[in-house]
N, C-alpha and C. Protein backbone atom coordinates (compact mmCIF):
# COMPACT_ATOMS: atom_id res chain seq x y z
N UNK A 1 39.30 2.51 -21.45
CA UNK A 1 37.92 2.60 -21.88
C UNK A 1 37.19 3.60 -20.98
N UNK A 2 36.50 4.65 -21.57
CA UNK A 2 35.90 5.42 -20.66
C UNK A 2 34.53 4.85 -20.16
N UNK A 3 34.22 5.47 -18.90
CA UNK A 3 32.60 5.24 -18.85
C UNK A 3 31.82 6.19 -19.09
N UNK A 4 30.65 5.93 -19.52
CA UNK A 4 29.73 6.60 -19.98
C UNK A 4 29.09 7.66 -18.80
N UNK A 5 28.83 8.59 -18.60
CA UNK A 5 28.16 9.31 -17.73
C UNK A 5 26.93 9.23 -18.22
N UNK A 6 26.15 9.14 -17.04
CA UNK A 6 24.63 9.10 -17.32
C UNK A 6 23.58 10.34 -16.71
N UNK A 7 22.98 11.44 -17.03
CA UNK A 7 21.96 12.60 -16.18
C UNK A 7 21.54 11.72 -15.84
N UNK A 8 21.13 11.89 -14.45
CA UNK A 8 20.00 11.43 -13.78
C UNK A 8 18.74 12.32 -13.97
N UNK A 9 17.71 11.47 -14.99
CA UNK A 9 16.74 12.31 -15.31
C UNK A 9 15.68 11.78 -14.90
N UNK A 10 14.90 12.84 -14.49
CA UNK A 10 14.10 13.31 -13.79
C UNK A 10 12.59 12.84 -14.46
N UNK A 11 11.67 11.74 -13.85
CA UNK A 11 11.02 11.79 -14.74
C UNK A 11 9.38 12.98 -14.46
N UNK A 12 9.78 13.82 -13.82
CA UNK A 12 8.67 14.50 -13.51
C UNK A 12 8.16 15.82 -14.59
N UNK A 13 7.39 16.26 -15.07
CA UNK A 13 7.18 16.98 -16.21
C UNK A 13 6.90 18.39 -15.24
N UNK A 14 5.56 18.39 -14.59
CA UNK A 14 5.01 19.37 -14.14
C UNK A 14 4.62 19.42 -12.75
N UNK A 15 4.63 19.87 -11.72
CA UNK A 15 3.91 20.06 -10.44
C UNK A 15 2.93 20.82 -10.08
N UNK A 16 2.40 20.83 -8.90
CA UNK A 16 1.39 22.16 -8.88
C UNK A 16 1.49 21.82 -7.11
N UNK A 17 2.40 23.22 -6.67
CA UNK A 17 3.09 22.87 -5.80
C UNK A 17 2.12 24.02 -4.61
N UNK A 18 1.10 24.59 -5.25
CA UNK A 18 0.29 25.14 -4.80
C UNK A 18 -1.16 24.46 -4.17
N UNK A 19 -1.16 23.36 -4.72
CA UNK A 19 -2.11 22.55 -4.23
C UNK A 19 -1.87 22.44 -2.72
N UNK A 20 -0.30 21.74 -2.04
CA UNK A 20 -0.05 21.38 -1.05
C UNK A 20 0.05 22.71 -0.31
N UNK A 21 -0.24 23.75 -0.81
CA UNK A 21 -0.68 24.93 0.02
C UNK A 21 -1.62 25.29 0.76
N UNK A 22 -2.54 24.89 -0.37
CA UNK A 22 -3.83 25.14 -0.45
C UNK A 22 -4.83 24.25 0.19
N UNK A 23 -4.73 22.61 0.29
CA UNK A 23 -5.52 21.44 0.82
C UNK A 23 -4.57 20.89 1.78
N UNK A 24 -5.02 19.99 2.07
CA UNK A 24 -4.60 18.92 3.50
C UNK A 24 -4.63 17.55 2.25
N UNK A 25 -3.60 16.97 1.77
CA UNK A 25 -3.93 15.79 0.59
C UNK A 25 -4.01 14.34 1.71
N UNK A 26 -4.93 14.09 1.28
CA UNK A 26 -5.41 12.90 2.27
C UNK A 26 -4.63 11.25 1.47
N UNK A 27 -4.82 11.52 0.01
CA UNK A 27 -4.48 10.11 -0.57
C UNK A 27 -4.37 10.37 -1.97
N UNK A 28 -3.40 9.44 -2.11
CA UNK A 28 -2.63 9.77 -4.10
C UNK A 28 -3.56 8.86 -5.07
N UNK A 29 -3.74 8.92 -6.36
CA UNK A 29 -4.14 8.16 -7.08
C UNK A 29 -3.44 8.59 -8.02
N UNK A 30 -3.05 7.26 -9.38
CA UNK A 30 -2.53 7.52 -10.53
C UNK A 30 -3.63 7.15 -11.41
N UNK A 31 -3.19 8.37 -12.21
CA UNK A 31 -4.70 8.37 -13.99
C UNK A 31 -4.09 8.62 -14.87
N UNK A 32 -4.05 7.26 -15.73
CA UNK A 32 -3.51 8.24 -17.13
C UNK A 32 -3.99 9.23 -17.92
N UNK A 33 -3.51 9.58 -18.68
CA UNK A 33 -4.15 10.55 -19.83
C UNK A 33 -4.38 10.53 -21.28
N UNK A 34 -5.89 10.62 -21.61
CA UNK A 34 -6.09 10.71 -23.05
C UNK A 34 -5.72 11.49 -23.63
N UNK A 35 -4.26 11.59 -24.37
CA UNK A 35 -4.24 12.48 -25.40
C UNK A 35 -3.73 12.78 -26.65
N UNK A 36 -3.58 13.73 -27.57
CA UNK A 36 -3.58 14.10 -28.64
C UNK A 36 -2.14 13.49 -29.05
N UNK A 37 -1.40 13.55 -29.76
CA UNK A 37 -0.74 13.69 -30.56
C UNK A 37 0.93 14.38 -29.89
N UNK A 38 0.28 16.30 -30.22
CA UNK A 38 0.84 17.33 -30.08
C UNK A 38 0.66 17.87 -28.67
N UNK A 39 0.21 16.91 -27.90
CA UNK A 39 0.49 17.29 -26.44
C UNK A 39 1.46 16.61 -26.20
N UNK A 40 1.19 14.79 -26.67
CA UNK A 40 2.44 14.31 -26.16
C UNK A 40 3.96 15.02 -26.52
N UNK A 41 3.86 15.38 -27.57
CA UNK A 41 4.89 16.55 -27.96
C UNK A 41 5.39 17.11 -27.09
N UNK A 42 4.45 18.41 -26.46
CA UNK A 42 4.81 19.42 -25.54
C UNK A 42 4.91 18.68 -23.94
N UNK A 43 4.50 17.87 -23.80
CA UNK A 43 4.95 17.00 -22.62
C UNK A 43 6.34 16.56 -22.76
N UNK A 44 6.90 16.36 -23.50
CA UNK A 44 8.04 15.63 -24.16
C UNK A 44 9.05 16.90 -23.47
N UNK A 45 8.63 17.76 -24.44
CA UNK A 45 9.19 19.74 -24.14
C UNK A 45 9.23 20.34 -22.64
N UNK A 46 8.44 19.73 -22.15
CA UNK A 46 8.16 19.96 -20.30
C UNK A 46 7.43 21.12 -20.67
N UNK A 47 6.48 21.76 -21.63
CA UNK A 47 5.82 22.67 -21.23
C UNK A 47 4.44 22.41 -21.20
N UNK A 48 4.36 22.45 -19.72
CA UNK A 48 2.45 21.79 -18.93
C UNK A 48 2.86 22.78 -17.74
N UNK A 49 1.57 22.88 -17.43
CA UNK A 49 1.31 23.60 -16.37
C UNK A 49 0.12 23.45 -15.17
N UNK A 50 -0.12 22.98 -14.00
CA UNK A 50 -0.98 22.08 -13.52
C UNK A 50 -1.62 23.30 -12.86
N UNK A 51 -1.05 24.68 -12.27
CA UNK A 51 -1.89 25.64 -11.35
C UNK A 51 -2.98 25.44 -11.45
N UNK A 52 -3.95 25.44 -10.45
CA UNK A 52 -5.53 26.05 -10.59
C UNK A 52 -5.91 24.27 -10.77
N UNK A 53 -5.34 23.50 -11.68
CA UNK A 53 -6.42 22.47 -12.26
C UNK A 53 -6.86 21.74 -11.33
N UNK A 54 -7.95 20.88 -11.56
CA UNK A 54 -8.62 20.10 -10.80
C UNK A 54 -9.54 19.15 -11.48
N UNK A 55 -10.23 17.81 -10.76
CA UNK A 55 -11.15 16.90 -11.51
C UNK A 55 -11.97 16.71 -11.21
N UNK A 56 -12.95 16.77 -12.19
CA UNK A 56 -14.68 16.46 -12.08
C UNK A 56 -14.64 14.89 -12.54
N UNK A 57 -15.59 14.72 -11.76
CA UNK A 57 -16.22 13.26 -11.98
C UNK A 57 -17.62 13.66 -12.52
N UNK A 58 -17.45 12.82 -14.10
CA UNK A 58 -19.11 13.55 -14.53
C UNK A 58 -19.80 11.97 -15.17
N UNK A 59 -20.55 11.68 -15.27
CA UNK A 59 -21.08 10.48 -16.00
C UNK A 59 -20.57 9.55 -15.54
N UNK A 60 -19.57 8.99 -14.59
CA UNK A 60 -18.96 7.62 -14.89
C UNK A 60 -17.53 8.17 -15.56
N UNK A 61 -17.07 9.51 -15.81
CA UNK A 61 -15.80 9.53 -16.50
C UNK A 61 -15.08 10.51 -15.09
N UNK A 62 -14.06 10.60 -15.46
CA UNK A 62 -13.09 11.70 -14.63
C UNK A 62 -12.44 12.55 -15.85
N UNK A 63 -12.81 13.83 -15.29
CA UNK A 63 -12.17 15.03 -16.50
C UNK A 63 -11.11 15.70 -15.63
N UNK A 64 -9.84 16.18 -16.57
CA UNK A 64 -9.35 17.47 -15.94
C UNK A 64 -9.30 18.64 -16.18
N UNK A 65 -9.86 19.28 -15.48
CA UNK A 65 -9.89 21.25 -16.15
C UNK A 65 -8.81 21.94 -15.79
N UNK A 66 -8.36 23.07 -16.45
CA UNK A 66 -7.69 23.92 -15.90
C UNK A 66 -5.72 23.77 -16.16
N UNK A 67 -5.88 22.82 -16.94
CA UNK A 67 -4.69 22.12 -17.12
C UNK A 67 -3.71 23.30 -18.58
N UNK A 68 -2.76 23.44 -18.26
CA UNK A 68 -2.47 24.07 -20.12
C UNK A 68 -1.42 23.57 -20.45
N UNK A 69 -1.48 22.50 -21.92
CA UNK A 69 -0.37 22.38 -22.41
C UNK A 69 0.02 23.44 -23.30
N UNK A 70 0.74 24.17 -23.42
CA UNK A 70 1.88 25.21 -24.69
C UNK A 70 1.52 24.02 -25.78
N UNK A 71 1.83 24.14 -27.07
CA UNK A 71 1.43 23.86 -28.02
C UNK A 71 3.31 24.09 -28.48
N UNK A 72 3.67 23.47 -29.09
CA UNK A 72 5.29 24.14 -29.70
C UNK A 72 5.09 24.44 -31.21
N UNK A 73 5.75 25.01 -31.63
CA UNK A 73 6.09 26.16 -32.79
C UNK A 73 6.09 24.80 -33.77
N UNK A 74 6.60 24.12 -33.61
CA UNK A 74 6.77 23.08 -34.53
C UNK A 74 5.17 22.27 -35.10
N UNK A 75 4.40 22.57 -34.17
CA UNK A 75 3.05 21.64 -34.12
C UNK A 75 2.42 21.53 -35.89
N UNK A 76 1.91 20.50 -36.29
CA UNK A 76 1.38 20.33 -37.44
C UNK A 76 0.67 21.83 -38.06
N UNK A 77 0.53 21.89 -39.26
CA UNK A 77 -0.21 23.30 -39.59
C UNK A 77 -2.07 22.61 -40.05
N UNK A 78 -2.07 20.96 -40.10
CA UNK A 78 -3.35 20.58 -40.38
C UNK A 78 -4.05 20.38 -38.86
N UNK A 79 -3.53 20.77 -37.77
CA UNK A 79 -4.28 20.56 -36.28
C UNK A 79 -4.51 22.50 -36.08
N UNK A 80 -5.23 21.98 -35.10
CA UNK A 80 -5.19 23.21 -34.20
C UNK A 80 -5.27 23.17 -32.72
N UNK A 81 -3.90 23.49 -32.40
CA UNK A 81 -4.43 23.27 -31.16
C UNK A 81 -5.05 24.01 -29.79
N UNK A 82 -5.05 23.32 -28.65
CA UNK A 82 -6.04 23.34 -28.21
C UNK A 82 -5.77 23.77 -26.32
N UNK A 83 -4.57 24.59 -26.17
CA UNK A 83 -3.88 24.45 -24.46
C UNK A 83 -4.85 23.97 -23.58
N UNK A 84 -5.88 24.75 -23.75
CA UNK A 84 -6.38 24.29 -22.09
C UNK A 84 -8.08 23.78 -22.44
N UNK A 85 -7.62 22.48 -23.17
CA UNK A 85 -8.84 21.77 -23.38
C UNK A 85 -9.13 20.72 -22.40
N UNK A 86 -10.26 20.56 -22.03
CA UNK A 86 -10.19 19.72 -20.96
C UNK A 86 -10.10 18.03 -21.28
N UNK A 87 -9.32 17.43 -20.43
CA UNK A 87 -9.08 16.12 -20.72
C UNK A 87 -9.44 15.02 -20.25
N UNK A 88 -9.66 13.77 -20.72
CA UNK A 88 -10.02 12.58 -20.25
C UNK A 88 -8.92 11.71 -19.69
N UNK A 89 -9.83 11.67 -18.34
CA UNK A 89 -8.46 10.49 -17.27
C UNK A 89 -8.84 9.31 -17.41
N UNK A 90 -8.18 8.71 -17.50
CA UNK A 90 -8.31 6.71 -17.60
C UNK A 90 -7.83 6.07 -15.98
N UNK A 91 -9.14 5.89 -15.62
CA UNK A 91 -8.87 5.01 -13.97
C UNK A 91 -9.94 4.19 -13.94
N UNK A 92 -9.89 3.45 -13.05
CA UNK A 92 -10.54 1.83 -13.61
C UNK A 92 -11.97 2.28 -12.83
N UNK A 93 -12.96 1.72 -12.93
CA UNK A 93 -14.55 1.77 -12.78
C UNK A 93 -14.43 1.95 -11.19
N UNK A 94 -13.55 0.94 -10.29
CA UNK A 94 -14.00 0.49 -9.14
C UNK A 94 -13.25 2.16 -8.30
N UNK A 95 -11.96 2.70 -8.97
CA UNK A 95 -11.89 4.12 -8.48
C UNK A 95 -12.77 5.18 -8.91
N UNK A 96 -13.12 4.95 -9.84
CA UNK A 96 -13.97 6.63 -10.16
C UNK A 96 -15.49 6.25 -9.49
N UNK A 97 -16.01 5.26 -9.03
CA UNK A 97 -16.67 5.40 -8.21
C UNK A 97 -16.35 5.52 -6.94
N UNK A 98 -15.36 4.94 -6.31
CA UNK A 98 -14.65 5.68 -5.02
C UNK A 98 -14.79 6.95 -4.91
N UNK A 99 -14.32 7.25 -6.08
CA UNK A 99 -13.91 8.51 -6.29
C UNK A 99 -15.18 9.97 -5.95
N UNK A 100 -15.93 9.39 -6.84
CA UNK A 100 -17.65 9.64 -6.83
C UNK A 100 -18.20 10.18 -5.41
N UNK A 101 -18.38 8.81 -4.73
CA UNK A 101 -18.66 8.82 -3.64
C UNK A 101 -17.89 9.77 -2.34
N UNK A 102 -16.77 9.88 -2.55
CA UNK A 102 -15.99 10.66 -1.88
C UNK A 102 -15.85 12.25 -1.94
N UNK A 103 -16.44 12.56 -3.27
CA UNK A 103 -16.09 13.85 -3.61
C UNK A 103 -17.65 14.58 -3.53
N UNK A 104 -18.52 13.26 -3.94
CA UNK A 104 -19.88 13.92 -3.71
C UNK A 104 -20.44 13.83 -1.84
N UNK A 105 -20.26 13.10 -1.39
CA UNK A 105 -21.08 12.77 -0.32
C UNK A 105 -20.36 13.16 0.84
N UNK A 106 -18.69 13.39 0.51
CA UNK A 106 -17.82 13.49 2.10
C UNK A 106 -17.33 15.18 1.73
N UNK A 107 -17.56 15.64 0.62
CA UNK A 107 -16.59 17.01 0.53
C UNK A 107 -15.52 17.14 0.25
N UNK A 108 -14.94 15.98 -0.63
CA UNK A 108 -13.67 16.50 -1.20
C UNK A 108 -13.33 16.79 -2.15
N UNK A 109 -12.05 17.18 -2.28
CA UNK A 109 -11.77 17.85 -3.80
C UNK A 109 -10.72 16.95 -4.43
N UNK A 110 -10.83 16.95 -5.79
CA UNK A 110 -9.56 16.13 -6.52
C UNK A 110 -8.97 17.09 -6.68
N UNK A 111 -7.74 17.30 -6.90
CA UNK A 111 -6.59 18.33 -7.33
C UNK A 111 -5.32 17.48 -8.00
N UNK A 112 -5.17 17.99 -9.07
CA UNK A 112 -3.95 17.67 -9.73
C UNK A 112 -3.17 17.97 -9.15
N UNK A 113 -1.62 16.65 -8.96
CA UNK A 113 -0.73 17.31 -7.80
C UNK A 113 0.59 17.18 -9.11
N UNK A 114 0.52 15.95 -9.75
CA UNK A 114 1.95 16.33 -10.67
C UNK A 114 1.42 15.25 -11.74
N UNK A 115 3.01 15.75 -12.74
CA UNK A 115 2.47 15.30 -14.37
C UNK A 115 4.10 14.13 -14.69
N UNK A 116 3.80 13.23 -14.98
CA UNK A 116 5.04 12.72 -14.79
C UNK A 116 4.75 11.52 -15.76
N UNK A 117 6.04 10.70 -16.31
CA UNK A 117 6.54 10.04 -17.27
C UNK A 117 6.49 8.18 -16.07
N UNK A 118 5.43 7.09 -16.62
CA UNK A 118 5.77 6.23 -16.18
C UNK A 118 5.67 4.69 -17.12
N UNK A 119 7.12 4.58 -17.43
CA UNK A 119 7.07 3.55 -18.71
C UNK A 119 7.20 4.35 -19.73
N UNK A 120 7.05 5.56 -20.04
CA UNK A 120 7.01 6.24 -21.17
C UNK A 120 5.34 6.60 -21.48
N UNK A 121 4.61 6.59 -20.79
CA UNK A 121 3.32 7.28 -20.35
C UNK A 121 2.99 7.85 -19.83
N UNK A 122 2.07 8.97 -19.77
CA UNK A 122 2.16 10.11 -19.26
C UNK A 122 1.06 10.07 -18.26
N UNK A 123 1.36 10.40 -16.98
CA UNK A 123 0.54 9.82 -16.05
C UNK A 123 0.22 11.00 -15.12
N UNK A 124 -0.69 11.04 -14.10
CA UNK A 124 -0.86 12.53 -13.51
C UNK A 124 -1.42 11.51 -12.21
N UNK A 125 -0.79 12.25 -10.83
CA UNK A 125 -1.29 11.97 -9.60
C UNK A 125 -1.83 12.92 -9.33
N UNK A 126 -3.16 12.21 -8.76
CA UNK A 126 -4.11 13.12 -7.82
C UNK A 126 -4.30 12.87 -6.43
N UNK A 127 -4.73 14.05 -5.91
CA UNK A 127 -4.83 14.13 -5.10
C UNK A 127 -5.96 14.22 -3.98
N UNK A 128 -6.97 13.53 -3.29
CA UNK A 128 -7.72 13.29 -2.59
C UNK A 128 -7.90 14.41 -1.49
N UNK A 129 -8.34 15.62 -1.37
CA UNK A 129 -8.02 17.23 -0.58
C UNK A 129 -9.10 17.59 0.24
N UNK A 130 -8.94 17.85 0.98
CA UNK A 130 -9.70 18.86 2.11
C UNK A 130 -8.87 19.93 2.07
N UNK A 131 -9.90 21.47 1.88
CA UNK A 131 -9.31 22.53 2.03
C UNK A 131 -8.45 23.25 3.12
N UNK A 132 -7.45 24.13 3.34
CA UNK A 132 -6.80 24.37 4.31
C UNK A 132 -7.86 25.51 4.65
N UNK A 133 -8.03 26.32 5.90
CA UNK A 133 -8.36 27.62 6.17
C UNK A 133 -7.47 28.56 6.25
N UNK A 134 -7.02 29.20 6.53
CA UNK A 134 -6.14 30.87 6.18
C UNK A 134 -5.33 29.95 7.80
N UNK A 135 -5.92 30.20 8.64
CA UNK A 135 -4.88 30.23 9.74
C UNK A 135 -4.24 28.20 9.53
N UNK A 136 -4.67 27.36 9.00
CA UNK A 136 -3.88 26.32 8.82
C UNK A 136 -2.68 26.47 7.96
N UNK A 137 -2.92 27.77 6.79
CA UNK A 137 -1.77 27.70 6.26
C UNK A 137 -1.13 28.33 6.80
N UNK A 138 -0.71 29.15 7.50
CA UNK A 138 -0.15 29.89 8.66
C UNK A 138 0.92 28.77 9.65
N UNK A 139 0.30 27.98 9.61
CA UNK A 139 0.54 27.09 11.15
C UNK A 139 1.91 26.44 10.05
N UNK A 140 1.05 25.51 8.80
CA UNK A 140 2.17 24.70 7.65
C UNK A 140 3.57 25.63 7.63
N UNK A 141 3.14 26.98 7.18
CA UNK A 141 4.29 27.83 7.57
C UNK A 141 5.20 28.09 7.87
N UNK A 142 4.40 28.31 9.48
CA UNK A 142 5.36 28.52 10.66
C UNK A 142 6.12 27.14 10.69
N UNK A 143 5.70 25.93 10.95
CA UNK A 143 6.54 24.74 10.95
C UNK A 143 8.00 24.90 9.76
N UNK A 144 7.14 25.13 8.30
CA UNK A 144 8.25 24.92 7.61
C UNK A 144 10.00 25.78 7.67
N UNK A 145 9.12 27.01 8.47
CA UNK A 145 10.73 27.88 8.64
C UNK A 145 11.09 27.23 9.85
N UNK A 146 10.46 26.86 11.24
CA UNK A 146 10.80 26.15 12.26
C UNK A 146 12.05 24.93 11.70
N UNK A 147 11.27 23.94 10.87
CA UNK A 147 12.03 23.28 10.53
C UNK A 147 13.73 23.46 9.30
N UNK A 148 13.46 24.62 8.73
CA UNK A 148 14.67 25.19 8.31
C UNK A 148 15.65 25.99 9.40
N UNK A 149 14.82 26.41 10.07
CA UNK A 149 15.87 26.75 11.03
C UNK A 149 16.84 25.94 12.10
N UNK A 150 15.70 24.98 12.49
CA UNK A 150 16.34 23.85 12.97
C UNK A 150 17.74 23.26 12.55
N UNK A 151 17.30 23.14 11.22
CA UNK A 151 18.27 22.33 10.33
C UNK A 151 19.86 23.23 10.24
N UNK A 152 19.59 24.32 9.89
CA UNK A 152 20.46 25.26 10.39
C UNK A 152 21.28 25.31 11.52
N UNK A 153 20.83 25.17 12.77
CA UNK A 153 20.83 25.15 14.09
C UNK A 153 22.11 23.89 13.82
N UNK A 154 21.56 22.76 13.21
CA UNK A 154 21.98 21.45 13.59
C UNK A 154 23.65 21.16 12.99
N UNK A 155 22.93 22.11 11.84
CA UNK A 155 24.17 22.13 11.12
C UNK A 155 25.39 22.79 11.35
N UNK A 156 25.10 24.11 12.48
CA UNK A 156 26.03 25.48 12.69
C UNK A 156 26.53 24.35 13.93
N UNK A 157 26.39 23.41 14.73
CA UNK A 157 26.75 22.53 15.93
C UNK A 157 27.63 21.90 15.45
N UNK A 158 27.60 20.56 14.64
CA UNK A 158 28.45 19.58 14.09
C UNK A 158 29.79 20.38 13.33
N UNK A 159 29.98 21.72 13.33
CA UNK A 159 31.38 22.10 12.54
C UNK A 159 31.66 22.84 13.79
């Protein structure tokens, strides 16, 4: 009897791997997402794209801008769609006023950090940010080749 091989799949859709460039991420939150139809589609497709996006807290709601889903060839011909429409996040009252308070009164920024599958829902972590300055990303940098080289180092020893 054979066994079945299984991919280990991945449930992550999209990243935005530029964020952790760009801010210092202080703290994660998960939000789901309101959406269409023919996004869940192109989510399905892995084509999303998080660069640039980010979230406003406006009224009591949390939006995300800047976000683009691709639309696929296949999409209904009675829709139209819509890539980079901005979307409604679902997080409970007692965070988006956290949230509120934090972004209005302390200076921070929300930033979309990734787009990912949980339960079969499509869920997006954010990210809680203080901006980097030019010479902090410099420093992140320098560490990260430090630490590849290291690793290198460690590795050229043990053989």
């Amino acid at each position: 009897m054979a066994k079945k091989e299984e991919k280990a799949k991945s449930n992550t859709i999209a990243q935005n791997k530029k964020a952790r460039f760009d801010y210092f991420i202080e703290e994660r939150f998960e939000a789901g997402l309101a959406l269409q139809g023919w996004e869940v589609k192109s989510l399905r497709a892995g084509k999303a794209q998080l660069v640039d996006s980010f979230v406003m807290v406006r009224d009591g709601e949390a939006w995300l801008h800047g976000s683009h889903l691709t639309p696929l060839n296949s999409a209904s011909t009675h829709i139209t769609p819509e890539p980079a429409r901005i979307r409604k996040l679902l997080l409970n009252r007692r965070e988006i006023d956290r949230l509120t308070g934090l972004v209005e009164r302390k200076g921070y920024t929300l930033v979309a950090l990734e787009l990912y599958w949980n339960k079969g829902r499509a869920k997006l972590a954010l990210g809680l940010a203080k901006g980097k300055k030019q010479h902090d990303k410099r420093a992140t940098e320098k560490d990260r080749d430090w630490d590849r080289d290291r690793q290198r180092l460690l590795r050229t020893r043990t053989h």
